[in-house]
C-alpha atoms as a PDB file:
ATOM      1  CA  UNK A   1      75.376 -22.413 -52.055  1.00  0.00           C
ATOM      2  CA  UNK A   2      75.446 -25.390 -50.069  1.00  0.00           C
ATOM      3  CA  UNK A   3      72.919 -26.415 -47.105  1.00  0.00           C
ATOM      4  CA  UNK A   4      75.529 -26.450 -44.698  1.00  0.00           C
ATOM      5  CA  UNK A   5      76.503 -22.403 -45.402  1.00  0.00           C
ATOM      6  CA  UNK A   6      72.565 -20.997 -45.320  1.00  0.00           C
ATOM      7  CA  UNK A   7      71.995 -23.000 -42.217  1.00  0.00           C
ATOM      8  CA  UNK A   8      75.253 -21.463 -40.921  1.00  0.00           C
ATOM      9  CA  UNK A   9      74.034 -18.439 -41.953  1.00  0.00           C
ATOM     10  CA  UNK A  10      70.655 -18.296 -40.200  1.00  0.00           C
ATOM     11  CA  UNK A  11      72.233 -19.800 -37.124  1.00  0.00           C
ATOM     12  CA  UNK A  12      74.651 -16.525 -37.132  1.00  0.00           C
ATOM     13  CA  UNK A  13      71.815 -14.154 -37.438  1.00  0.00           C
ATOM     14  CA  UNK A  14      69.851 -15.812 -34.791  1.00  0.00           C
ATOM     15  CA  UNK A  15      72.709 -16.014 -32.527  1.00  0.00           C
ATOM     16  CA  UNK A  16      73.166 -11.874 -33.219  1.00  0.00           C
ATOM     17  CA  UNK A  17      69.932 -11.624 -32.977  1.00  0.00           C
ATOM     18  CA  UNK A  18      69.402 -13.162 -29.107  1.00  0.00           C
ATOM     19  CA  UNK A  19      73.147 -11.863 -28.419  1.00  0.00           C
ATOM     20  CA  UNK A  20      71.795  -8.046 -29.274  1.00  0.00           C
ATOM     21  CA  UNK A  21      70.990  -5.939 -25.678  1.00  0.00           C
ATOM     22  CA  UNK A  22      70.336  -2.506 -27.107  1.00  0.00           C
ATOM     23  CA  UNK A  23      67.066  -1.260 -25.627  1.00  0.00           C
ATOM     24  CA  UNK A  24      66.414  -3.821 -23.194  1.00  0.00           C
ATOM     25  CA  UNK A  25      67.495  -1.429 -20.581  1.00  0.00           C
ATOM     26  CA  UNK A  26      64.846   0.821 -21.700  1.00  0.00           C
ATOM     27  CA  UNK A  27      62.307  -2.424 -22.069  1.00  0.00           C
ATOM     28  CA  UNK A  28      63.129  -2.969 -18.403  1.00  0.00           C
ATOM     29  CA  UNK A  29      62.944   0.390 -17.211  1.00  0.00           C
ATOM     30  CA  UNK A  30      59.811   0.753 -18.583  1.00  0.00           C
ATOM     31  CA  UNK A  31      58.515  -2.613 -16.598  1.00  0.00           C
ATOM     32  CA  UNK A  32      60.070  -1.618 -13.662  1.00  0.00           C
ATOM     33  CA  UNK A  33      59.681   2.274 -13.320  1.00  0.00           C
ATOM     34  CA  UNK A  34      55.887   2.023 -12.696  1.00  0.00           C
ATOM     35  CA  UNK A  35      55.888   0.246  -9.705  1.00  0.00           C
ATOM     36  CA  UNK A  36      59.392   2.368  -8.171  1.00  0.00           C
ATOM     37  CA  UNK A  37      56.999   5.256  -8.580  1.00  0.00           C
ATOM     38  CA  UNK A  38      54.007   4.155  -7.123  1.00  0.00           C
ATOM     39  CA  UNK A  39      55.754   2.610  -3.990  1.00  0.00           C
ATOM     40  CA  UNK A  40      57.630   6.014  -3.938  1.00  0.00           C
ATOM     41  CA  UNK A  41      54.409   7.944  -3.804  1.00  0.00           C
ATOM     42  CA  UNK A  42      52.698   5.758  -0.944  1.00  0.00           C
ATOM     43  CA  UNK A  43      55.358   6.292   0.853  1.00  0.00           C
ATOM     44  CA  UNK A  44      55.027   9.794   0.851  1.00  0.00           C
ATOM     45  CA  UNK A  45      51.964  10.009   1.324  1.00  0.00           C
ATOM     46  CA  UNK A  46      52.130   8.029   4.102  1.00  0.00           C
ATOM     47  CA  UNK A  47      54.518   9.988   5.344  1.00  0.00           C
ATOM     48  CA  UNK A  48      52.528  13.281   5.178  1.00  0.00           C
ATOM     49  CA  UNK A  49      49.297  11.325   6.381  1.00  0.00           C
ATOM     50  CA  UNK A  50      50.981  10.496  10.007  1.00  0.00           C
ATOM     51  CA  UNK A  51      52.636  14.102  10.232  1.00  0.00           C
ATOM     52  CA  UNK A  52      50.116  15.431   9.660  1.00  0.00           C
ATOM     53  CA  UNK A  53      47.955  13.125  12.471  1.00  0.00           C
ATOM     54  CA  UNK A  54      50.930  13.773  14.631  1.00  0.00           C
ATOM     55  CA  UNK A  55      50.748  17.803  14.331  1.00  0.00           C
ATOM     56  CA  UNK A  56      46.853  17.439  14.677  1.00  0.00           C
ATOM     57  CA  UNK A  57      47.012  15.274  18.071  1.00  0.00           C
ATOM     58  CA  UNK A  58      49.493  18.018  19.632  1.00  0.00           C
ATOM     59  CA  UNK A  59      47.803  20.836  19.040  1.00  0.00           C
ATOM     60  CA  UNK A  60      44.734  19.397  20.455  1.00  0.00           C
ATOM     61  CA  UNK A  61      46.524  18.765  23.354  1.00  0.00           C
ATOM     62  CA  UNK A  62      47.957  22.199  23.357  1.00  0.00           C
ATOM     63  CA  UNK A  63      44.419  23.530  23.647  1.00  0.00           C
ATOM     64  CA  UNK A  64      42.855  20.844  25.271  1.00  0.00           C
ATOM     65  CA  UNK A  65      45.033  21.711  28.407  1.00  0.00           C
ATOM     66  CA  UNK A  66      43.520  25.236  28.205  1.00  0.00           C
ATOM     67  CA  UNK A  67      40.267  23.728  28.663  1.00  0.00           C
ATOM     68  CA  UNK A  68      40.964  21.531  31.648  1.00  0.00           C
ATOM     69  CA  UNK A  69      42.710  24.522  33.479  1.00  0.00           C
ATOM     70  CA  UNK A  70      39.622  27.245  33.449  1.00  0.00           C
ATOM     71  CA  UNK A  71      41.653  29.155  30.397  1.00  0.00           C
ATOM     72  CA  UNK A  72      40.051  28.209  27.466  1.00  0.00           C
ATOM     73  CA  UNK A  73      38.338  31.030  25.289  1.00  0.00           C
ATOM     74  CA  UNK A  74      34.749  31.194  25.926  1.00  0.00           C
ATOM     75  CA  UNK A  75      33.474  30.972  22.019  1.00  0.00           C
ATOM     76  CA  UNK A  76      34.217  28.578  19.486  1.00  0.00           C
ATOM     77  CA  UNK A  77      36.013  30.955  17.158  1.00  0.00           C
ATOM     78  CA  UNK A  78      38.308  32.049  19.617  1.00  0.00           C
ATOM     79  CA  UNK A  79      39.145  28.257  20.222  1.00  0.00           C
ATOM     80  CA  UNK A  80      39.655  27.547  16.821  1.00  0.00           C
ATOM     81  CA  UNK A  81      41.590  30.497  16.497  1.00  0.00           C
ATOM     82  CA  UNK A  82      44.023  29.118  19.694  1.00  0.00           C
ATOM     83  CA  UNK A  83      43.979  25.903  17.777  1.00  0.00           C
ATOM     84  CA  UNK A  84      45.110  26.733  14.512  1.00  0.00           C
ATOM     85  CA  UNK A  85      47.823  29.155  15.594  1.00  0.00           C
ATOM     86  CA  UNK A  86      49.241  25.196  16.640  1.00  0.00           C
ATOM     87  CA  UNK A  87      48.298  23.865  13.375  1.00  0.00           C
ATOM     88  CA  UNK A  88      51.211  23.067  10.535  1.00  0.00           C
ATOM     89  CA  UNK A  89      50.366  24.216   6.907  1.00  0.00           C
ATOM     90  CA  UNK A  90      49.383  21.135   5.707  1.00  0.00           C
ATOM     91  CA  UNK A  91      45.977  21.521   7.755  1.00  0.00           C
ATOM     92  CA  UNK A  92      43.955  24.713   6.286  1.00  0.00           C
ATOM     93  CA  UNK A  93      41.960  26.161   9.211  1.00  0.00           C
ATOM     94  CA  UNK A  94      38.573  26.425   7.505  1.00  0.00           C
ATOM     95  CA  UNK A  95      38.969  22.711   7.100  1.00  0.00           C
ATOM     96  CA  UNK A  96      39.003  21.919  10.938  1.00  0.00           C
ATOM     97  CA  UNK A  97      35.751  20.120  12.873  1.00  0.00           C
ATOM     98  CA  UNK A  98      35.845  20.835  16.640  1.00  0.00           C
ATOM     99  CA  UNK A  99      33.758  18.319  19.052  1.00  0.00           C
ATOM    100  CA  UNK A 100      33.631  19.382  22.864  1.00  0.00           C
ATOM    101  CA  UNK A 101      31.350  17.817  25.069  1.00  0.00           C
ATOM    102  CA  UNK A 102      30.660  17.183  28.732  1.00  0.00           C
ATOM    103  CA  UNK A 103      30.102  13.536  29.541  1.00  0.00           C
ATOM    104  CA  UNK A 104      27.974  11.869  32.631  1.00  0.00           C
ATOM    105  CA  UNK A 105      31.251  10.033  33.842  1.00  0.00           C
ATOM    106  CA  UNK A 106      34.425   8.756  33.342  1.00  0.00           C
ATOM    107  CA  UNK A 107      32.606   5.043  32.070  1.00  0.00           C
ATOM    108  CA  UNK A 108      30.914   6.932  30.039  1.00  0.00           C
ATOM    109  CA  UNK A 109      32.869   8.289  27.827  1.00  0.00           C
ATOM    110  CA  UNK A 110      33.429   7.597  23.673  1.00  0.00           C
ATOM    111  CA  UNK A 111      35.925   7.962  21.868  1.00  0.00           C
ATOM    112  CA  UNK A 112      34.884   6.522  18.516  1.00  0.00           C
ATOM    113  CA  UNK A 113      35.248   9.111  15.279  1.00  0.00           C
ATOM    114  CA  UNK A 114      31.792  10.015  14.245  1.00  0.00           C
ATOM    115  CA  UNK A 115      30.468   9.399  10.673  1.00  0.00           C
ATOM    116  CA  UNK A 116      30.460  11.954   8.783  1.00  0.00           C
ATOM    117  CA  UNK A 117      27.338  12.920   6.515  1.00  0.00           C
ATOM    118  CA  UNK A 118      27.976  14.666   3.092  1.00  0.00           C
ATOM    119  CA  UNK A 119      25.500  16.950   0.811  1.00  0.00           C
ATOM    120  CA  UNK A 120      25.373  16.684  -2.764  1.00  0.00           C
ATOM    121  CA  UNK A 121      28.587  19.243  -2.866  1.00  0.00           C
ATOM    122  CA  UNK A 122      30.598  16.716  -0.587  1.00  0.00           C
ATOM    123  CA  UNK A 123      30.524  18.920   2.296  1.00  0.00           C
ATOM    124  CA  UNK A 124      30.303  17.678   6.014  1.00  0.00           C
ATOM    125  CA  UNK A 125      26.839  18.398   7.053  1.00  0.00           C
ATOM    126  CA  UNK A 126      27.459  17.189  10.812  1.00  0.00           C
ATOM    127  CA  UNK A 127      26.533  19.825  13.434  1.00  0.00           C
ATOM    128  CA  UNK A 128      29.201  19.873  16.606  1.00  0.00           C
ATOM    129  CA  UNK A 129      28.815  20.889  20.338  1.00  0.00           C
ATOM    130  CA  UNK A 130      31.751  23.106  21.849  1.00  0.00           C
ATOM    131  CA  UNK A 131      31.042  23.136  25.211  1.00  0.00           C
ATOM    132  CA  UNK A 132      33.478  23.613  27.468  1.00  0.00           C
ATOM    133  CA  UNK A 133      31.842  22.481  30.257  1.00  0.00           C
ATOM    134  CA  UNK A 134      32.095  23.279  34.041  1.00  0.00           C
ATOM    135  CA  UNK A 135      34.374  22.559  37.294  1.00  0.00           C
ATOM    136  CA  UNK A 136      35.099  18.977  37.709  1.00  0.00           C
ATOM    137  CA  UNK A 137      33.122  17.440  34.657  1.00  0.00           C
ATOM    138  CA  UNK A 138      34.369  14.811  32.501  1.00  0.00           C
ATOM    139  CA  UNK A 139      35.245  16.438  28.721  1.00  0.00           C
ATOM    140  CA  UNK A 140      35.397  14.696  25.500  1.00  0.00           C
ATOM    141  CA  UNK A 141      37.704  17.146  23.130  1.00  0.00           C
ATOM    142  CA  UNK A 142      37.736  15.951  19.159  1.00  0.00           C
ATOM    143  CA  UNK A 143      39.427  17.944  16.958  1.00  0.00           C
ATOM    144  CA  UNK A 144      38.758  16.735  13.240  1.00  0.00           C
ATOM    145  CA  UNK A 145      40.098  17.319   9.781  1.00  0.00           C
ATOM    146  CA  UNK A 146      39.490  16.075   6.254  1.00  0.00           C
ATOM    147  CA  UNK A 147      42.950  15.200   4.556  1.00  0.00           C
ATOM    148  CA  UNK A 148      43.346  15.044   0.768  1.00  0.00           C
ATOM    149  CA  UNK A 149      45.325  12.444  -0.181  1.00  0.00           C
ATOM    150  CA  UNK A 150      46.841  11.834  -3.612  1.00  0.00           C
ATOM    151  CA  UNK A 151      47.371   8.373  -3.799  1.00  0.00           C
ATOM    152  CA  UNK A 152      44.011   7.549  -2.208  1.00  0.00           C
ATOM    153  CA  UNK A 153      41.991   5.336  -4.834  1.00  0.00           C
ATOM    154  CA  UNK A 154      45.910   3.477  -5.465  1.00  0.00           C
ATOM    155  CA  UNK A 155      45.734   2.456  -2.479  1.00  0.00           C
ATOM    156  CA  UNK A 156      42.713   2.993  -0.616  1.00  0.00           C
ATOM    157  CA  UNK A 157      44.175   5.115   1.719  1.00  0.00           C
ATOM    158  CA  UNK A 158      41.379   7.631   1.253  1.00  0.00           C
ATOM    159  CA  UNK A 159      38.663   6.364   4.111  1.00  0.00           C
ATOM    160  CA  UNK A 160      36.014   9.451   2.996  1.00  0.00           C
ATOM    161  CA  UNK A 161      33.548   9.091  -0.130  1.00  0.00           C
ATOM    162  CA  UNK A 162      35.445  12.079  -1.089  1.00  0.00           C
ATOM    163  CA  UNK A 163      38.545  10.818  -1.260  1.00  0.00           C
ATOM    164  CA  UNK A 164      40.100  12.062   1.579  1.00  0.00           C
ATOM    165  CA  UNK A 165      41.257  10.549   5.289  1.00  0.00           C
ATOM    166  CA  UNK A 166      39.155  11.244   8.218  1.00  0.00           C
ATOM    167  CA  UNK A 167      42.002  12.413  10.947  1.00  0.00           C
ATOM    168  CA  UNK A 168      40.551  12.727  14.494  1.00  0.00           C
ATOM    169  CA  UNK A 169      42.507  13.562  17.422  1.00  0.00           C
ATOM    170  CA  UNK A 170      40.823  12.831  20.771  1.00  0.00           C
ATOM    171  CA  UNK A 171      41.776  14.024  24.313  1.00  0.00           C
ATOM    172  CA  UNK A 172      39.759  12.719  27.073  1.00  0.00           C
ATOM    173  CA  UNK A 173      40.423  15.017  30.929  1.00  0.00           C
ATOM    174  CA  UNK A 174      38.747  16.307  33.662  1.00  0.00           C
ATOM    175  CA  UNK A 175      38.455  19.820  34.226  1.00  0.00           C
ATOM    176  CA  UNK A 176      39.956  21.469  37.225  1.00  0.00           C
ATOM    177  CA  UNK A 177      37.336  22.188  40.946  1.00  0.00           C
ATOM    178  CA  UNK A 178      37.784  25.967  41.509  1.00  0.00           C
END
């Protein structure tokens, strides 16, 4: 065989070779699919995340105006009961932290989340006030829940050591002179 006819040859099989597609769809997919799913995922969580902060901050409104009006129940079970009948099914009852607290005045008042102290089981060993003060005196409502999230160590969107995000609802009033 002559020179001219191998190199011809190998030129033809390289040319087949580069010109073949099969699989690279699959090669592709396979690069490409990993990031399509993880961008799908934060977006639901994210999605879930600000329902869920949304459906928190209306129900303590929703019982937050019970306490500014003289109606609110006189126990802290009873106004965790009123606030969970508000609650979507995302948000498990037991789960729910309730802060209510007088303040001195209006200048007075905080709003910042409190930090949250765990045990060694990862449970919230914070002690809260429900108070529902008297006629005329500044309140502080905080209604608090621990969300699991599943794409929290992706993308950091867990803000707890145990891997859930801290959602706090706050409504600031005054309750109503008799």
């Amino acid at each position: 065989m002559s020179e001219r006819r191998i190199e011809g040859r190998a030129r033809g099989n390289r040319g087949r070779l580069f010109a073949d597609r099969s699989g690279s769809v699959a090669i592709e997919f396979s690069i490409v699919f990993p990031m399509f799913a993880a961008i799908l995922l934060a977006i639901v969580q994210l999605a879930i995340i600000y329902f869920a902060k949304a459906e928190l901050i209306s129900a303590t409104q929703t019982v937050g105006r019970q306490v500014f009006t003289g109606n609110a129940a006189t126990t802290e079970a009873n106004f965790q009961t009123a606030l969970c009948a508000n609650l979507p099914v995302i948000i498990q009852c037991s789960g729910v932290m309730i802060n209510l607290q007088p303040q001195a005045s209006l200048s007075n008042v905080s709003t910042a989340p409190p930090a949250l102290t765990y045990d060694g089981a990862g449970n919230v060993t914070n002690t809260f006030t429900y108070n529902p003060g008297t006629n005329s005196q500044v309140m502080v409502l905080q209604v608090m829940y621990q969300l699991p999230v599943v794409a929290g160590y992706l993308f950091d969107f867990a803000s707890q050591s145990n891997g859930s995000i801290l959602l706090v609802a706050t409504y600031v009033f005054e309750n109503e002179p008799q």
